[in-house]
Protein backbone atom coordinates (compact mmCIF):
# COMPACT_ATOMS: atom_id res chain seq x y z
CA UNK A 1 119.20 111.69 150.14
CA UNK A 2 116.27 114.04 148.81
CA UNK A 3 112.54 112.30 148.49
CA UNK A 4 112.20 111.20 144.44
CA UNK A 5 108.98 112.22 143.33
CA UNK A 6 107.03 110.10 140.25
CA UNK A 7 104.65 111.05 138.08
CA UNK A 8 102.37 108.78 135.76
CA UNK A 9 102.01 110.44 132.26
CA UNK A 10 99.08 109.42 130.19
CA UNK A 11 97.93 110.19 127.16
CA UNK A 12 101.20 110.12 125.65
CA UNK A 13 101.09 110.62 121.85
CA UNK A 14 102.76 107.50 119.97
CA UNK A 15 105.82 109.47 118.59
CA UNK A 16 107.05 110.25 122.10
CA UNK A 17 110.23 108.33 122.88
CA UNK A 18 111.66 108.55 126.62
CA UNK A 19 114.23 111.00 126.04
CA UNK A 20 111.45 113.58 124.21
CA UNK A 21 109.79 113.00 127.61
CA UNK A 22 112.36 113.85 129.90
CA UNK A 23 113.24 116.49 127.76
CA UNK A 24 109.66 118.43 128.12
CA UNK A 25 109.64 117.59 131.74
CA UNK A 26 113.50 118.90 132.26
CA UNK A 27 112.42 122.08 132.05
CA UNK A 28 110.52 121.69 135.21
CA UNK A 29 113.44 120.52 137.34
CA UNK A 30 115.99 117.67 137.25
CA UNK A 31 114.62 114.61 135.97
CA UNK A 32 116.01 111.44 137.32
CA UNK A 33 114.52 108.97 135.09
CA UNK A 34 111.14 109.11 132.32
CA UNK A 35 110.67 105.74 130.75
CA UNK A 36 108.23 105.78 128.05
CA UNK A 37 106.09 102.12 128.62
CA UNK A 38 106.18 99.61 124.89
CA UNK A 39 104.53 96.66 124.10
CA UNK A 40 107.09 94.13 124.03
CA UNK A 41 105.12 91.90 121.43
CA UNK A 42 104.38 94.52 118.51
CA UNK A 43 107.45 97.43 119.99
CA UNK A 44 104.79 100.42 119.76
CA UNK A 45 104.15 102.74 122.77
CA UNK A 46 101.37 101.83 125.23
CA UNK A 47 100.54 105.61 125.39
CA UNK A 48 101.61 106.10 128.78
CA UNK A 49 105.49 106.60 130.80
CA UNK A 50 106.45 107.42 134.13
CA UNK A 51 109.22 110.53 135.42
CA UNK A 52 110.74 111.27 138.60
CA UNK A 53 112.47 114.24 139.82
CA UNK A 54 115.50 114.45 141.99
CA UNK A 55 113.95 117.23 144.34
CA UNK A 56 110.56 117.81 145.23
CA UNK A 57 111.01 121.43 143.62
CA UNK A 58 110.24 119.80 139.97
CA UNK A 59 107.40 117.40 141.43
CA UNK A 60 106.13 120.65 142.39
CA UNK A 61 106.73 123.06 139.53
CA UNK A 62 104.99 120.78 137.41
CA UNK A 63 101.83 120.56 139.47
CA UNK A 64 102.38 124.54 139.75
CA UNK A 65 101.26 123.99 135.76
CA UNK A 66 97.48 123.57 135.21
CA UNK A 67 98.12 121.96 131.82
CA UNK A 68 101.09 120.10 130.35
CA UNK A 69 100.65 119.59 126.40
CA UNK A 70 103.40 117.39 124.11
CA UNK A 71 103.15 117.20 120.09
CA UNK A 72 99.83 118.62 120.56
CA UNK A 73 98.41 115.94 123.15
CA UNK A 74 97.31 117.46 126.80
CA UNK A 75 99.17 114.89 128.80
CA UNK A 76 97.06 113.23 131.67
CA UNK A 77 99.44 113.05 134.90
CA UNK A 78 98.82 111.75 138.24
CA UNK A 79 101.28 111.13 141.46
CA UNK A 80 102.75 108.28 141.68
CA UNK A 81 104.86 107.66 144.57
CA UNK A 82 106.49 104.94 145.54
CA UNK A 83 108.98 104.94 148.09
């Protein structure tokens, strides 16, 4: 089985649902999960998701990109490993 690779995404403008964000980031490589976080009390986004990759080829195309930008919002991203 290939290594998954997972980013944190911050930053995340409120309209951005989970499947925008795997959308934006399937264009990097196969995405094997992006979960936008919500508050559970009040249902609006916390601002901030996760997204993992199949392959290390779309972990690294996407830090191949200097900036990543979604409805207008630079995204803030940072590894996140955990295996």
């Amino acid at each position: 089985m290939s290594k998954l690779t997972k980013f944190f995404v911050g930053n995340l403008p409120w309209t951005v649902s989970s499947r925008e964000l795997r959308k934006y980031f399937a264009s990097f490589g196969h995405v094997a999960t992006a979960d936008v976080l919500f508050d559970h009390s009040t249902g609006l986004s916390k601002g901030y998701g996760f997204v993992q990759f199949s392959t290390t080829g779309g972990y690294e195309s996407v830090l191949n990109n200097d900036k990543h930008e979604l409805d207008g919002q630079t995204l803030v991203l940072k590894t996140a490993d955990f295996q």
